[in-house]
C-alpha atoms as a PDB file:
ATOM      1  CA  UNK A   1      -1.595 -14.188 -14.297  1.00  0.00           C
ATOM      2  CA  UNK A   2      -0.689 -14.818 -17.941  1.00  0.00           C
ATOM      3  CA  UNK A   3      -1.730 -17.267 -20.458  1.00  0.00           C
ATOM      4  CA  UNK A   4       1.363 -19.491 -21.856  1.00  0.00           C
ATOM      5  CA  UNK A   5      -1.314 -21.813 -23.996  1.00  0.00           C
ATOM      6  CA  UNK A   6      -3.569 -24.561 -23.838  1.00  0.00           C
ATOM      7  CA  UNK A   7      -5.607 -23.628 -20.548  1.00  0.00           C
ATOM      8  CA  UNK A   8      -2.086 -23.277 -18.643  1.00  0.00           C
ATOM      9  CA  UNK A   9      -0.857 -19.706 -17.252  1.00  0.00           C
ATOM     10  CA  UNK A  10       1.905 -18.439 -15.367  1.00  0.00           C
ATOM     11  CA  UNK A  11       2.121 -16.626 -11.675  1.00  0.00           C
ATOM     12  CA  UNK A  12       3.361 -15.942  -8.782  1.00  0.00           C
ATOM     13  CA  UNK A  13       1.941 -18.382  -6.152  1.00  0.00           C
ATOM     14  CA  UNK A  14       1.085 -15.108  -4.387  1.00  0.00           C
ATOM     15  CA  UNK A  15      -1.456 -14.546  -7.001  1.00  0.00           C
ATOM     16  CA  UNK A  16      -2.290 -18.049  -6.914  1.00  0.00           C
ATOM     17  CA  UNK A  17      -3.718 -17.254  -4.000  1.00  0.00           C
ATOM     18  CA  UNK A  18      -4.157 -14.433  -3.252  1.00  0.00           C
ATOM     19  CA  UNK A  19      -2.038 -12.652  -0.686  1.00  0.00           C
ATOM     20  CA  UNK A  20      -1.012  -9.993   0.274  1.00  0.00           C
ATOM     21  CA  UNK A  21       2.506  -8.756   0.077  1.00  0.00           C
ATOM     22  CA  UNK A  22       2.765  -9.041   3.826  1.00  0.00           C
ATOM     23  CA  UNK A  23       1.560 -12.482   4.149  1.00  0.00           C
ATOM     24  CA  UNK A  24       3.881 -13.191   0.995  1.00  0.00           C
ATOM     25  CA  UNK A  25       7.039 -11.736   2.919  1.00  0.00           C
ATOM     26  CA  UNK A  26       5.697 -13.985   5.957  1.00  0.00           C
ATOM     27  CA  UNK A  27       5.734 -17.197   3.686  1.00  0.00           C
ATOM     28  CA  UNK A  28       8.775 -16.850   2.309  1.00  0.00           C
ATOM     29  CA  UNK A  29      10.618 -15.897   5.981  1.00  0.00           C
ATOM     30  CA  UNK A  30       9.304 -19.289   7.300  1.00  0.00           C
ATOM     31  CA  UNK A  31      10.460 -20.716   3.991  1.00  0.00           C
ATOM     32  CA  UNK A  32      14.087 -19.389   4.455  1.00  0.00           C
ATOM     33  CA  UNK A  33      13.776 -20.434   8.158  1.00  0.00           C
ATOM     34  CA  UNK A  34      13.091 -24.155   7.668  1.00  0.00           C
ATOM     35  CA  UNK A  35      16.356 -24.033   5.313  1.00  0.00           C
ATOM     36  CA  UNK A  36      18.535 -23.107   7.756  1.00  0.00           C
ATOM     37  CA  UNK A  37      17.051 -25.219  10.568  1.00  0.00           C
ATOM     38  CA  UNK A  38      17.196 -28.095   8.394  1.00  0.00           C
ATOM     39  CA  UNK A  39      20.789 -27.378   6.777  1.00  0.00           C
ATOM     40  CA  UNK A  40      22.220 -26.340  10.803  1.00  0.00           C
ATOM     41  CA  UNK A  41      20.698 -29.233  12.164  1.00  0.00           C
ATOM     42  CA  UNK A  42      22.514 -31.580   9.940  1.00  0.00           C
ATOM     43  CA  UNK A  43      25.477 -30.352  10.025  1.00  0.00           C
ATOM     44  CA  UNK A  44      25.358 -30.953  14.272  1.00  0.00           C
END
């Protein structure tokens, strides 16, 4: 993570806490999943 000032830094939320690239990739699937369930289920 890097410092930006005054006690706040910047990161991924992966290194926020502290997964792995495969549970990252999992994450963001049943991110991207949700969308489209909630974007095709309005539209019907």
């Amino acid at each position: 993570m890097k410092e930006i000032g005054k006690g706040w830094v910047e990161g991924s939320a992966q290194e926020l806490l502290g997964l792995t690239d495969a549970e990252a990739a999992y994450v963001e699937t049943k991110v991207a999943l949700t969308r489209a369930v909630r974007v095709n289920g309005a539209n019907h």
